[in-house]
Protein backbone atom coordinates (compact mmCIF):
# COMPACT_ATOMS: atom_id res chain seq x y z
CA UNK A 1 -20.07 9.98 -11.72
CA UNK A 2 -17.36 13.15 -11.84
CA UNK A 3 -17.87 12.34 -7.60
CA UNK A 4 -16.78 8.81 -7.61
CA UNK A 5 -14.30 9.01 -10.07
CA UNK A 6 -12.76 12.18 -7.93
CA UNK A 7 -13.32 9.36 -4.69
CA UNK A 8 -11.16 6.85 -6.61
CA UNK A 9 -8.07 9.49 -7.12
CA UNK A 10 -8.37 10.44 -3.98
CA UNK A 11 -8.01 6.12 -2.68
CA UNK A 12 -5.78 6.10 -5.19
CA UNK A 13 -3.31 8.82 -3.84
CA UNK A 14 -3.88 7.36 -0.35
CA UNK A 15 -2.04 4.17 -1.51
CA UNK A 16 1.13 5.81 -3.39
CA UNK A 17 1.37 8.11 0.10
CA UNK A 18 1.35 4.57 2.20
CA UNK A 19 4.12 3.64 -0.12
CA UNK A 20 6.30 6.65 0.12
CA UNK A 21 5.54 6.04 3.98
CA UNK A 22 6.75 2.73 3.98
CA UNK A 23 9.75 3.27 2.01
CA UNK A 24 10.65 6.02 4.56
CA UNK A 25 9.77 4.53 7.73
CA UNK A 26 10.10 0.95 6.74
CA UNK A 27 7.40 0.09 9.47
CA UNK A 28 4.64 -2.58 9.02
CA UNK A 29 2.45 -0.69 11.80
CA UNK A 30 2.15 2.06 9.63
CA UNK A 31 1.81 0.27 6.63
CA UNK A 32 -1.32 -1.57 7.87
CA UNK A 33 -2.29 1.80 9.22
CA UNK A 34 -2.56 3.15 5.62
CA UNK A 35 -4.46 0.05 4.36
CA UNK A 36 -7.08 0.58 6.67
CA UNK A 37 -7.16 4.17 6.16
CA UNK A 38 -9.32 3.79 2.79
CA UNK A 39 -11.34 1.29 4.27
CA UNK A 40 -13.19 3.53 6.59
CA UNK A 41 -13.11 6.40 4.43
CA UNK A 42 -15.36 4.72 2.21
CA UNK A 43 -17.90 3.70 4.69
């Protein structure tokens, strides 16, 4: 339970540092970069 839930932060954090990215860079490669990061992390 305490593994998944420390999983979800760690997703979670992924997204607000694809944000920060973004707002940075302002590039939509990266950006989709980031949102497929957390897709293969899970599997």
């Amino acid at each position: 339970m305490f593994r998944i839930n420390n999983h979800f932060k760690y997703i979670l954090s992924s997204y607000y540092a694809s944000i920060g990215t973004y707002t940075k860079l302002k590039s939509q490669r990266t950006v989709f970069f980031f949102l497929l990061t957390p897709l293969w992390t899970q599997c």
